[in-house]
C-alpha atoms as a PDB file:
ATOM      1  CA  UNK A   1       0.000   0.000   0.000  1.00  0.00           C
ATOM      2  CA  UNK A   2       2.921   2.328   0.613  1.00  0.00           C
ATOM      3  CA  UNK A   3       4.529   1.797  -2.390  1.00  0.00           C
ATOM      4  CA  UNK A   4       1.495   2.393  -3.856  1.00  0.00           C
ATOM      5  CA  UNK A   5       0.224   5.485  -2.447  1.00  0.00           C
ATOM      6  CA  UNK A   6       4.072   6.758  -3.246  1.00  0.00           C
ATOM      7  CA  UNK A   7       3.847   5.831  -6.738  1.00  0.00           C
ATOM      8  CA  UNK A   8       0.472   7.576  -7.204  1.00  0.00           C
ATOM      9  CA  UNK A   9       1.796  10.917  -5.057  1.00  0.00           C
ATOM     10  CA  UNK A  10       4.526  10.166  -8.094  1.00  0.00           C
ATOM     11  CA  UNK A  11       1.868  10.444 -10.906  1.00  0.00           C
ATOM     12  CA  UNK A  12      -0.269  13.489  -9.782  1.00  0.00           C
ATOM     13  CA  UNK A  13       3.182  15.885  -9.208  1.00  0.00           C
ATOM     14  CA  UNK A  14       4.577  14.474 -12.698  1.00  0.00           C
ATOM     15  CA  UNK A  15       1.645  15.530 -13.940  1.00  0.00           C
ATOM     16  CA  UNK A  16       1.467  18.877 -12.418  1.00  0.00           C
ATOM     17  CA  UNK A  17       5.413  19.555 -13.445  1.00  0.00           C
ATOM     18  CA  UNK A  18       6.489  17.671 -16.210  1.00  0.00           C
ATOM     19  CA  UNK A  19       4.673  20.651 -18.806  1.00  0.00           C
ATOM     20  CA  UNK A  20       6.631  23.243 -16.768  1.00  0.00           C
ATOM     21  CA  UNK A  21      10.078  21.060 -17.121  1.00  0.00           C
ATOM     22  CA  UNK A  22       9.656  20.323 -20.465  1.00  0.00           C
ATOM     23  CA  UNK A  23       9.343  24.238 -21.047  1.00  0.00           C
ATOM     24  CA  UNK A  24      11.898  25.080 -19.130  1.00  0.00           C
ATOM     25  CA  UNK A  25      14.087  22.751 -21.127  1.00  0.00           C
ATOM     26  CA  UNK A  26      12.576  23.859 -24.327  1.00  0.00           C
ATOM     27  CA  UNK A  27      13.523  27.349 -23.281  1.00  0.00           C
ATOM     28  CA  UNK A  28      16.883  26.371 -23.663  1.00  0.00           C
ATOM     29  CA  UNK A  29      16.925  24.226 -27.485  1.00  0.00           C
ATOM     30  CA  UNK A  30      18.389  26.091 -29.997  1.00  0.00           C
ATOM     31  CA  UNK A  31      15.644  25.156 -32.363  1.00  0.00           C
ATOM     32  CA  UNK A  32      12.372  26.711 -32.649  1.00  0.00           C
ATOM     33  CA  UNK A  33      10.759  22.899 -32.206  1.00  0.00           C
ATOM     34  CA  UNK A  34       8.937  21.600 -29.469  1.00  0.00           C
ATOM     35  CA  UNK A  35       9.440  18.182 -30.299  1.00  0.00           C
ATOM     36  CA  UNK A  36      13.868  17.886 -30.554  1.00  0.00           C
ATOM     37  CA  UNK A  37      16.436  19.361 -28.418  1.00  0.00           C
ATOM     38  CA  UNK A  38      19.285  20.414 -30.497  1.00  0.00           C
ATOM     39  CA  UNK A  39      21.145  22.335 -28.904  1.00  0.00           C
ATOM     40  CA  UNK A  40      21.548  24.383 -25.501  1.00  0.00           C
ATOM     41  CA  UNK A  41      21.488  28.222 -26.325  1.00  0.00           C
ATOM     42  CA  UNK A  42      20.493  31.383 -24.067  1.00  0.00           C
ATOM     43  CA  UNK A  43      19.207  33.063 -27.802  1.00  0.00           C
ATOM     44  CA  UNK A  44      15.774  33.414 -26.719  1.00  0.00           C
ATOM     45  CA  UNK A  45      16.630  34.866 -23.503  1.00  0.00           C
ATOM     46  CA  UNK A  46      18.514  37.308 -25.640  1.00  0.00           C
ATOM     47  CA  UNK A  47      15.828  37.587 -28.016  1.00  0.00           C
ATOM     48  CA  UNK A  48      13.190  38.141 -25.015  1.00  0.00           C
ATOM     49  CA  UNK A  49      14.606  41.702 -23.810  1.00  0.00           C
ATOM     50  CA  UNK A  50      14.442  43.044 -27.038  1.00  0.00           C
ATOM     51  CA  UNK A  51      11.075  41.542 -28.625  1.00  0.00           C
ATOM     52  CA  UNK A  52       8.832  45.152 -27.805  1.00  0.00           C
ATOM     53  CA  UNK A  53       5.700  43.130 -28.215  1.00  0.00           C
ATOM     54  CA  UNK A  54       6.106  40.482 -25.153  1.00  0.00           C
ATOM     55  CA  UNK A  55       7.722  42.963 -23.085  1.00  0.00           C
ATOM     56  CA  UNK A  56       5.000  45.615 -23.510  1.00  0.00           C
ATOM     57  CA  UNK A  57       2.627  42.874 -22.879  1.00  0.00           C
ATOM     58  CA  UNK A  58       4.404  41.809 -19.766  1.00  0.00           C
ATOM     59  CA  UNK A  59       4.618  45.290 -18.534  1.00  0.00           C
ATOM     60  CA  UNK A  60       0.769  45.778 -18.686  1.00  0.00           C
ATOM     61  CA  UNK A  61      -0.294  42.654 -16.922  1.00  0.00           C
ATOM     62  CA  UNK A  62       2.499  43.500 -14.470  1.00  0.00           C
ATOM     63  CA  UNK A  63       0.476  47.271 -14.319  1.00  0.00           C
ATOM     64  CA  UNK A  64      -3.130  45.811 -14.241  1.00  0.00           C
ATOM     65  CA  UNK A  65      -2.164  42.980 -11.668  1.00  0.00           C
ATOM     66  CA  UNK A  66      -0.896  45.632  -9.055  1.00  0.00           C
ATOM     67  CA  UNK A  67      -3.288  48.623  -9.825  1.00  0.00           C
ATOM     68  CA  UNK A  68      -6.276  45.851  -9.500  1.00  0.00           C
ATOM     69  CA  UNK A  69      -5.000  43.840  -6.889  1.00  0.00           C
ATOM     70  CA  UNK A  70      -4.642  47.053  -4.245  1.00  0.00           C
ATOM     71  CA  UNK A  71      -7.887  48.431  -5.293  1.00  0.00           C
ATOM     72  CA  UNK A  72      -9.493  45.222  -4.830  1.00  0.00           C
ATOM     73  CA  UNK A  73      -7.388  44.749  -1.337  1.00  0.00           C
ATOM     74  CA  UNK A  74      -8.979  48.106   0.021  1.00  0.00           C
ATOM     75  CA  UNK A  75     -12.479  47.286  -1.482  1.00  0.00           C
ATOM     76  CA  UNK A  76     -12.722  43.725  -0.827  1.00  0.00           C
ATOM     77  CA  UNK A  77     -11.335  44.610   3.226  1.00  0.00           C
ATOM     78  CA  UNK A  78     -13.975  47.611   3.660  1.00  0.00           C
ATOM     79  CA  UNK A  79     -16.819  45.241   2.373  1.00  0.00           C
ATOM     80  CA  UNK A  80     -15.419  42.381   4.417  1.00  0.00           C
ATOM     81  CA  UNK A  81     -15.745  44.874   7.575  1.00  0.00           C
ATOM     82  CA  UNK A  82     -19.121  45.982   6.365  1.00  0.00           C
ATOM     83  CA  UNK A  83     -20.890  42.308   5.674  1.00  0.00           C
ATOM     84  CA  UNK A  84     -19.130  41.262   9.363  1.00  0.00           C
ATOM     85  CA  UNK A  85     -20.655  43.701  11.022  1.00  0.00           C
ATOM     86  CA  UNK A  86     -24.538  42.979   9.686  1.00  0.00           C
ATOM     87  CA  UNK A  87     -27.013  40.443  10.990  1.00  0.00           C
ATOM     88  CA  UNK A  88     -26.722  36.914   9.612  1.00  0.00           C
ATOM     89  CA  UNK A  89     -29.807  36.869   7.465  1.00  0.00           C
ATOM     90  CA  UNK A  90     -28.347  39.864   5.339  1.00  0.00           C
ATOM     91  CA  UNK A  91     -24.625  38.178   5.722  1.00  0.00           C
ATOM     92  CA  UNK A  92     -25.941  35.093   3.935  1.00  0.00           C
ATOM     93  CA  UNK A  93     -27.835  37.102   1.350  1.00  0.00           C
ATOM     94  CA  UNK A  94     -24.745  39.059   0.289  1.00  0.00           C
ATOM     95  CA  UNK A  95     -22.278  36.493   0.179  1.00  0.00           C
ATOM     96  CA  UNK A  96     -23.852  34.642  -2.035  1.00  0.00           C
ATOM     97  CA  UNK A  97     -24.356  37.411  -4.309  1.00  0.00           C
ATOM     98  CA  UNK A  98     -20.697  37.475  -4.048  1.00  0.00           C
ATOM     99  CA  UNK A  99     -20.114  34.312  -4.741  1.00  0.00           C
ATOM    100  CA  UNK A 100     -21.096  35.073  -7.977  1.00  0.00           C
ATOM    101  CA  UNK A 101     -18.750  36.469  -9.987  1.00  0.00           C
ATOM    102  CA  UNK A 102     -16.482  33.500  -8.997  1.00  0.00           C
ATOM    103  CA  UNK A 103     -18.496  30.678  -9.777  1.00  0.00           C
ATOM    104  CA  UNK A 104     -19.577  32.295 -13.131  1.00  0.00           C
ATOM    105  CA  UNK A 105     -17.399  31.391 -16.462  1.00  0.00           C
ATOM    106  CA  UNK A 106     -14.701  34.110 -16.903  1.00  0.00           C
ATOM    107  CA  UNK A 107     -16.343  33.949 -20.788  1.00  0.00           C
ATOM    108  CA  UNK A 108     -19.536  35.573 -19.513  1.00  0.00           C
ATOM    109  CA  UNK A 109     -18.231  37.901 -17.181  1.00  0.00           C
ATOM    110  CA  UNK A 110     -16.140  38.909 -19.932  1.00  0.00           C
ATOM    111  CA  UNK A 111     -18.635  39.834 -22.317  1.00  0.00           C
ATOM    112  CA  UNK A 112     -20.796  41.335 -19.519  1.00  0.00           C
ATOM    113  CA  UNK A 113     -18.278  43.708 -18.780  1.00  0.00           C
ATOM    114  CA  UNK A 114     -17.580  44.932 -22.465  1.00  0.00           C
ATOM    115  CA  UNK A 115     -21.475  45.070 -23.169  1.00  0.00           C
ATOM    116  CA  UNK A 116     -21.736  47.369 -20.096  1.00  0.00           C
ATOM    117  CA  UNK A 117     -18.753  49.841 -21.280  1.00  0.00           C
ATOM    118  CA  UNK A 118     -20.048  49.738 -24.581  1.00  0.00           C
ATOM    119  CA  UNK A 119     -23.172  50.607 -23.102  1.00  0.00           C
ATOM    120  CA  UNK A 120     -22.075  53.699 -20.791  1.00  0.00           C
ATOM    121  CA  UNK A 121     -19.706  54.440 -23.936  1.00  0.00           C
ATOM    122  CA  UNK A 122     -16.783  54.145 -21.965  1.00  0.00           C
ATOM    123  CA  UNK A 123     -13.536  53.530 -24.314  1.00  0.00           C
ATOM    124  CA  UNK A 124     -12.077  50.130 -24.103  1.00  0.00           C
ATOM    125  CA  UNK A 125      -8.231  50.092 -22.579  1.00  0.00           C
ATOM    126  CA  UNK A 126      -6.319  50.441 -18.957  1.00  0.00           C
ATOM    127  CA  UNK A 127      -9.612  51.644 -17.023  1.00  0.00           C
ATOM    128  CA  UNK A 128     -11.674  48.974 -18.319  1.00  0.00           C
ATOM    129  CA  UNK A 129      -9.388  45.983 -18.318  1.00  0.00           C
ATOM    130  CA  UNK A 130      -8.428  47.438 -14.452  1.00  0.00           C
ATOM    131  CA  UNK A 131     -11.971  48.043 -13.666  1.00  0.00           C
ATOM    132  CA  UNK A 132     -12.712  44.421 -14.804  1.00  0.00           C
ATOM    133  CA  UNK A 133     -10.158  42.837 -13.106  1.00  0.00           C
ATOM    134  CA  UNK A 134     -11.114  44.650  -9.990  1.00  0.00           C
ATOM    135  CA  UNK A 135     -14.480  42.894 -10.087  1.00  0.00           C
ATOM    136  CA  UNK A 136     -13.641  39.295 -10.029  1.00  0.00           C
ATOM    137  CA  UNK A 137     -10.844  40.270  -7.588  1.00  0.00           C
ATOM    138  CA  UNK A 138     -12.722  41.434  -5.016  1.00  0.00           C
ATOM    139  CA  UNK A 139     -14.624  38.228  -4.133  1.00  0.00           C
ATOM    140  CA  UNK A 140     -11.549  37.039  -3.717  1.00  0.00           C
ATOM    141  CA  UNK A 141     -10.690  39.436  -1.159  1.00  0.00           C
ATOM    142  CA  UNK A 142     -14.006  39.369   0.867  1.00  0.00           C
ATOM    143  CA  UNK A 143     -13.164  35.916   1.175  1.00  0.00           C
ATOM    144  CA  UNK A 144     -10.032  35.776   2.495  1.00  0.00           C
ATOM    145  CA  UNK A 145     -10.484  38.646   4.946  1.00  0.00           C
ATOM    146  CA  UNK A 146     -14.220  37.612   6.641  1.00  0.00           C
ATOM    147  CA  UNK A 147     -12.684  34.388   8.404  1.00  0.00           C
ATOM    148  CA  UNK A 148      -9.910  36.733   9.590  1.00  0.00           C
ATOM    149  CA  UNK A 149     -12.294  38.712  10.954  1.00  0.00           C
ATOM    150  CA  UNK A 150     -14.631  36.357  12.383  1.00  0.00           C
ATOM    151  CA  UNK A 151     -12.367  35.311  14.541  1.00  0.00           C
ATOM    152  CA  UNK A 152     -11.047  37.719  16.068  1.00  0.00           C
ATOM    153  CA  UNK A 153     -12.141  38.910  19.604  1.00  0.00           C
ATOM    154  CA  UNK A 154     -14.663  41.887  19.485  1.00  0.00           C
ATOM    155  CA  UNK A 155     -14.056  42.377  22.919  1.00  0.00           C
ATOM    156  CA  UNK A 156     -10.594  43.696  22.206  1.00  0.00           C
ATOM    157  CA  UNK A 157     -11.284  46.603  19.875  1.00  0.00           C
ATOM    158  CA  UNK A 158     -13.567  47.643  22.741  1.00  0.00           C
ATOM    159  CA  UNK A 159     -10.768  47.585  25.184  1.00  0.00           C
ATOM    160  CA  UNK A 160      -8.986  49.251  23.017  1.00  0.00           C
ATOM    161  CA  UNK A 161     -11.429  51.919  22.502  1.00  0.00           C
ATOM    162  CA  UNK A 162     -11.565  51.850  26.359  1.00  0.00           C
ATOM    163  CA  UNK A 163      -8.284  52.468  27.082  1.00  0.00           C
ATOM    164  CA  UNK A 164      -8.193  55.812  24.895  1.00  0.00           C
ATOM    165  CA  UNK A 165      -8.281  55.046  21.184  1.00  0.00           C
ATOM    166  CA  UNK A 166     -10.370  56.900  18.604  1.00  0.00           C
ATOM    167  CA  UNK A 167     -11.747  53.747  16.260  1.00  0.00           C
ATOM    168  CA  UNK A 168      -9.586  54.745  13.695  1.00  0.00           C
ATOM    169  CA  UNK A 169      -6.807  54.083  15.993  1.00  0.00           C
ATOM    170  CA  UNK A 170      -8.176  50.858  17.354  1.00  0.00           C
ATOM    171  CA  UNK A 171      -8.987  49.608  13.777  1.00  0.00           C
ATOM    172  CA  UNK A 172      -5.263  50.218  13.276  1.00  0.00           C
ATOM    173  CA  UNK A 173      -3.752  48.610  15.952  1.00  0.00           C
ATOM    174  CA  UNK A 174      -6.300  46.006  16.965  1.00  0.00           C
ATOM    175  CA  UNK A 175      -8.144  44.873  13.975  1.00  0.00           C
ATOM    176  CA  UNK A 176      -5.209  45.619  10.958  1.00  0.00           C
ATOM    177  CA  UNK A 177      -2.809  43.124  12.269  1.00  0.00           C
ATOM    178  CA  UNK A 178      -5.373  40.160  13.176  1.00  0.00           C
ATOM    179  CA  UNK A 179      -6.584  40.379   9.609  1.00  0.00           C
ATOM    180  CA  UNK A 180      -3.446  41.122   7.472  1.00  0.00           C
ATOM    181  CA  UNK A 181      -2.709  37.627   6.633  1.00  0.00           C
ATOM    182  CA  UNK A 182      -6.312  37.493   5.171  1.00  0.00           C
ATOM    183  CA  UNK A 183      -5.216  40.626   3.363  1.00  0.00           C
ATOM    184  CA  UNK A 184      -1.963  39.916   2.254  1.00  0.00           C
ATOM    185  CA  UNK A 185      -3.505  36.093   0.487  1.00  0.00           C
ATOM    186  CA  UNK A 186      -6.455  38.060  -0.906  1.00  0.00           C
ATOM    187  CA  UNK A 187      -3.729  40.342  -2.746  1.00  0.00           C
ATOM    188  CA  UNK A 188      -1.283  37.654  -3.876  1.00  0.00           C
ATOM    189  CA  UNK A 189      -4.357  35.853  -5.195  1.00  0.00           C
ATOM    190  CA  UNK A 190      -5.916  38.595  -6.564  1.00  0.00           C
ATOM    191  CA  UNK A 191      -2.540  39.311  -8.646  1.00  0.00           C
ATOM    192  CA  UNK A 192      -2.688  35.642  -9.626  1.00  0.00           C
ATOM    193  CA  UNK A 193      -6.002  36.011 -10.683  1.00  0.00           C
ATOM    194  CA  UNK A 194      -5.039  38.900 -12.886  1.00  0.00           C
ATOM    195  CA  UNK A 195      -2.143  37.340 -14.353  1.00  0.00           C
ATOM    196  CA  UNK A 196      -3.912  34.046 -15.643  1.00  0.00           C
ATOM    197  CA  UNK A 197      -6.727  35.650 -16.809  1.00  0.00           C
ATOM    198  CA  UNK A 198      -7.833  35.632 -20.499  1.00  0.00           C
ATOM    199  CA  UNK A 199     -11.094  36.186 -21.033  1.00  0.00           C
ATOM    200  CA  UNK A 200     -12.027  38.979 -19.268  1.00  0.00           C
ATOM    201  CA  UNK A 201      -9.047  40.658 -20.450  1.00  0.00           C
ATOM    202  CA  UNK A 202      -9.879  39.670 -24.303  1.00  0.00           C
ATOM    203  CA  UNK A 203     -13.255  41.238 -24.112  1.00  0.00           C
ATOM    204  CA  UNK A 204     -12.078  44.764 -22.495  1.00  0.00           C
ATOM    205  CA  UNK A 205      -8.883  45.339 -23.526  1.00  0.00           C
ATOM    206  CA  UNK A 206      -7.945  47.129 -26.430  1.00  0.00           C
ATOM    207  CA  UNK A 207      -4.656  46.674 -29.237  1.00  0.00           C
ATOM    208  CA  UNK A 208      -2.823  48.838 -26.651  1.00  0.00           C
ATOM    209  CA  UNK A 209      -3.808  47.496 -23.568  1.00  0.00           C
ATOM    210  CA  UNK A 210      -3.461  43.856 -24.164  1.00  0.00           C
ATOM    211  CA  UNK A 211      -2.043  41.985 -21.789  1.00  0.00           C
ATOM    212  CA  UNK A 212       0.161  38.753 -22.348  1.00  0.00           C
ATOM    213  CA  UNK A 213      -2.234  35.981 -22.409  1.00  0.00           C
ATOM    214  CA  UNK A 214      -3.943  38.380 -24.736  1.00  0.00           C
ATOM    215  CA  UNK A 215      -0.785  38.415 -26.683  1.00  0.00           C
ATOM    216  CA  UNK A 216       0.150  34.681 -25.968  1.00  0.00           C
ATOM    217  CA  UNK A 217      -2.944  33.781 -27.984  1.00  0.00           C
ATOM    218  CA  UNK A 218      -2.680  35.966 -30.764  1.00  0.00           C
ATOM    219  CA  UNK A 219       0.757  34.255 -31.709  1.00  0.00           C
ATOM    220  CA  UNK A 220      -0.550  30.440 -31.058  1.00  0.00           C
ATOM    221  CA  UNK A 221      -2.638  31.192 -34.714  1.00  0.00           C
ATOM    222  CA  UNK A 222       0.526  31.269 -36.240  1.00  0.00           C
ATOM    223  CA  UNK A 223       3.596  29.933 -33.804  1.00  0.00           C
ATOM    224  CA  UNK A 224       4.120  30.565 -30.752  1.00  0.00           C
ATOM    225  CA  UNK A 225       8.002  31.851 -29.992  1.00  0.00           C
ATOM    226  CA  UNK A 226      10.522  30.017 -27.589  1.00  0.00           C
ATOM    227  CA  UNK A 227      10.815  33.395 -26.251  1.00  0.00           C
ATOM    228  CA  UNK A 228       7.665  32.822 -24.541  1.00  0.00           C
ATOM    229  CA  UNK A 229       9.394  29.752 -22.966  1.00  0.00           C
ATOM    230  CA  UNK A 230      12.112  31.807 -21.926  1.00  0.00           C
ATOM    231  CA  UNK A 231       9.237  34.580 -20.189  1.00  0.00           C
ATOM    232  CA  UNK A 232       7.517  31.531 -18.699  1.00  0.00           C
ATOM    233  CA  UNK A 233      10.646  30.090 -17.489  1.00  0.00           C
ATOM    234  CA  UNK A 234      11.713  33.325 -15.449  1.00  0.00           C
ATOM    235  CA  UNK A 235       8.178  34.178 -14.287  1.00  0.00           C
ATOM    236  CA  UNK A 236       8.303  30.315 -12.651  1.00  0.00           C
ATOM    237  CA  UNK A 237      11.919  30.759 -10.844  1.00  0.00           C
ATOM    238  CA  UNK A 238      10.868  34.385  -9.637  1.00  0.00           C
ATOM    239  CA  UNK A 239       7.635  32.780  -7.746  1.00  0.00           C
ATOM    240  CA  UNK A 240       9.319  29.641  -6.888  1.00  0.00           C
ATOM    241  CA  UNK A 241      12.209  31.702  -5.327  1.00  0.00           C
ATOM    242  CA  UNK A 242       9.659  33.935  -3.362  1.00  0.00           C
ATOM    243  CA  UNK A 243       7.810  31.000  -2.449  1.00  0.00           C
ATOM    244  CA  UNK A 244      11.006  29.588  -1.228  1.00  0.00           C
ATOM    245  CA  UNK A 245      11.490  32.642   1.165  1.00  0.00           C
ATOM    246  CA  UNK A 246       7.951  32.771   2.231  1.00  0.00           C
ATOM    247  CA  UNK A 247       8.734  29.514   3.780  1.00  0.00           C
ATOM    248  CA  UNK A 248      11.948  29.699   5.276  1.00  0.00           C
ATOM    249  CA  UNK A 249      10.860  32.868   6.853  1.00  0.00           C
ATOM    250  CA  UNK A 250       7.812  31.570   8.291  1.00  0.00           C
ATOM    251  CA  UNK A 251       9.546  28.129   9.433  1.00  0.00           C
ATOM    252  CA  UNK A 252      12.559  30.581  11.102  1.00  0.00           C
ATOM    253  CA  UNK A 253       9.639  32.235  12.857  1.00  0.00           C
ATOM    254  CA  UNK A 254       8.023  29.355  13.966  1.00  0.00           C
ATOM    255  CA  UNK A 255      11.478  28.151  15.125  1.00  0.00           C
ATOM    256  CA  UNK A 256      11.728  31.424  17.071  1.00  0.00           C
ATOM    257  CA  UNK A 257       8.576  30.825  19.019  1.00  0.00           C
ATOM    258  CA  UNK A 258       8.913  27.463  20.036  1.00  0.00           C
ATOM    259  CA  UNK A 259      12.676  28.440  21.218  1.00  0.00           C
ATOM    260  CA  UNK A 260      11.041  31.353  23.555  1.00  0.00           C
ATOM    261  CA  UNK A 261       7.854  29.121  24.434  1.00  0.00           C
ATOM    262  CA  UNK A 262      10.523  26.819  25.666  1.00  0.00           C
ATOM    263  CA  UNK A 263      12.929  29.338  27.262  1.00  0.00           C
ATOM    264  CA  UNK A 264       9.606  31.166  28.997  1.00  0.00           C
ATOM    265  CA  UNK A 265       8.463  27.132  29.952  1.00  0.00           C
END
């Protein structure tokens, strides 16, 4: 039974990172096919900084990721105050009218969105494709943020309002730091969110606006580069390594407690 719980453990993460090696490797051939490896060259990376197209591309889903994710942070964290603080009747009504936008395809939400800018005649480009990604973002905030704040102690932003905070103050230094892990996933997610998506951003962006799945699928009709490869292959060791920190810095913490939970003990 061991072996073969190992060997199926074995299947499901080859099947989650074999695609990602083989790009990574691919990222690497000197030939532009993605069947044979001829040849290790850094070309494409070359290539890469100087292709205007991709890098453009990459620079506006960079943009819209971070302009939507912080808008949808502040949003998503107000509303998450404002639905905790209700009675439970209108809690359950509103969260699952905010449930939603996530459980609806991206393909209609898409279209929705460039139906309703078409209709207030707004211009298709950065507000719109911001303003859309803002909306399926802040779900995903509200989300994360509630269970934060469902359990946390009401009784201590009273005694903090007690012993001489205003509630801006106690919402500050009480509330802010109890929540911020809810606020800090909902924003990583949220930029996620806006990196990966496509549809949306096909239906409300416009030629200068487009962001690189946009672009991504605009070359597959003909070919799509290495150079892409090489793009993908960086974006995956800059998470990876942040990921890698993430950890080590929370197990070094969690190292650090136990120590003075010991030492106090």
């Amino acid at each position: 039974m061991k072996f073969l719980s190992k060997f199926y453990v074995g299947l499901i993460y080859a099947f989650l990172y074999l695609p990602i090696a083989v790009l990574i490797v691919f990222s690497f051939n000197d030939a532009k096919s993605r069947t044979v490896f001829t040849e290790f060259t850094l070309k494409w990376y070359e290539k890469l900084f100087t292709n205007d197209i991709i890098l453009t591309a990459f620079a506006n889903t960079l943009f819209v990721a971070l302009v939507a994710g912080i808008c949808a942070v502040i949003l998503g964290t107000l509303a998450a105050i404002g639905i905790n603080a209700m009675n439970r009747k209108l809690q359950g009504l509103l969260l699952n009218v905010t449930y939603l936008p996530m459980i609806n395809p991206d393909i209609i939400t898409g279209v929705s969105l460039m139906l309703l800018f078409v209709f207030i005649r707004m211009e298709l480009g950065f507000t719109s494709l911001i303003l859309a990604h803002i909306t399926f973002n802040v779900p995903i905030v509200i989300f994360n943020v509630l269970p934060k704040l469902r359990q946390l102690d009401k009784n201590v932003y009273n005694a903090a309002l007690d012993l001489g905070c205003n509630p801006a103050q106690a919402f500050r230094k009480v509330i802010m730091p109890e929540i911020m892990p809810g606020i800090l996933a909902g924003f990583l997610l949220s930029v996620t969110y806006s990196f990966d998506d496509f549809a949306v951003s096909f239906f409300t962006s416009s030629a200068d606006s487009q962001t690189l799945s946009v672009v991504i699928y605009s070359m597959v009709r003909m070919k799509v580069s290495p150079e892409i490869n090489a793009l993908s292959t960086i974006m995956f060791v800059v998470v990876l390594f942040i990921l890698l920190l993430v950890n080590i810095n929370g197990a070094r913490k969690k190292k650090n407690l136990e120590l003075t939970a010991k030492e106090e003990g």
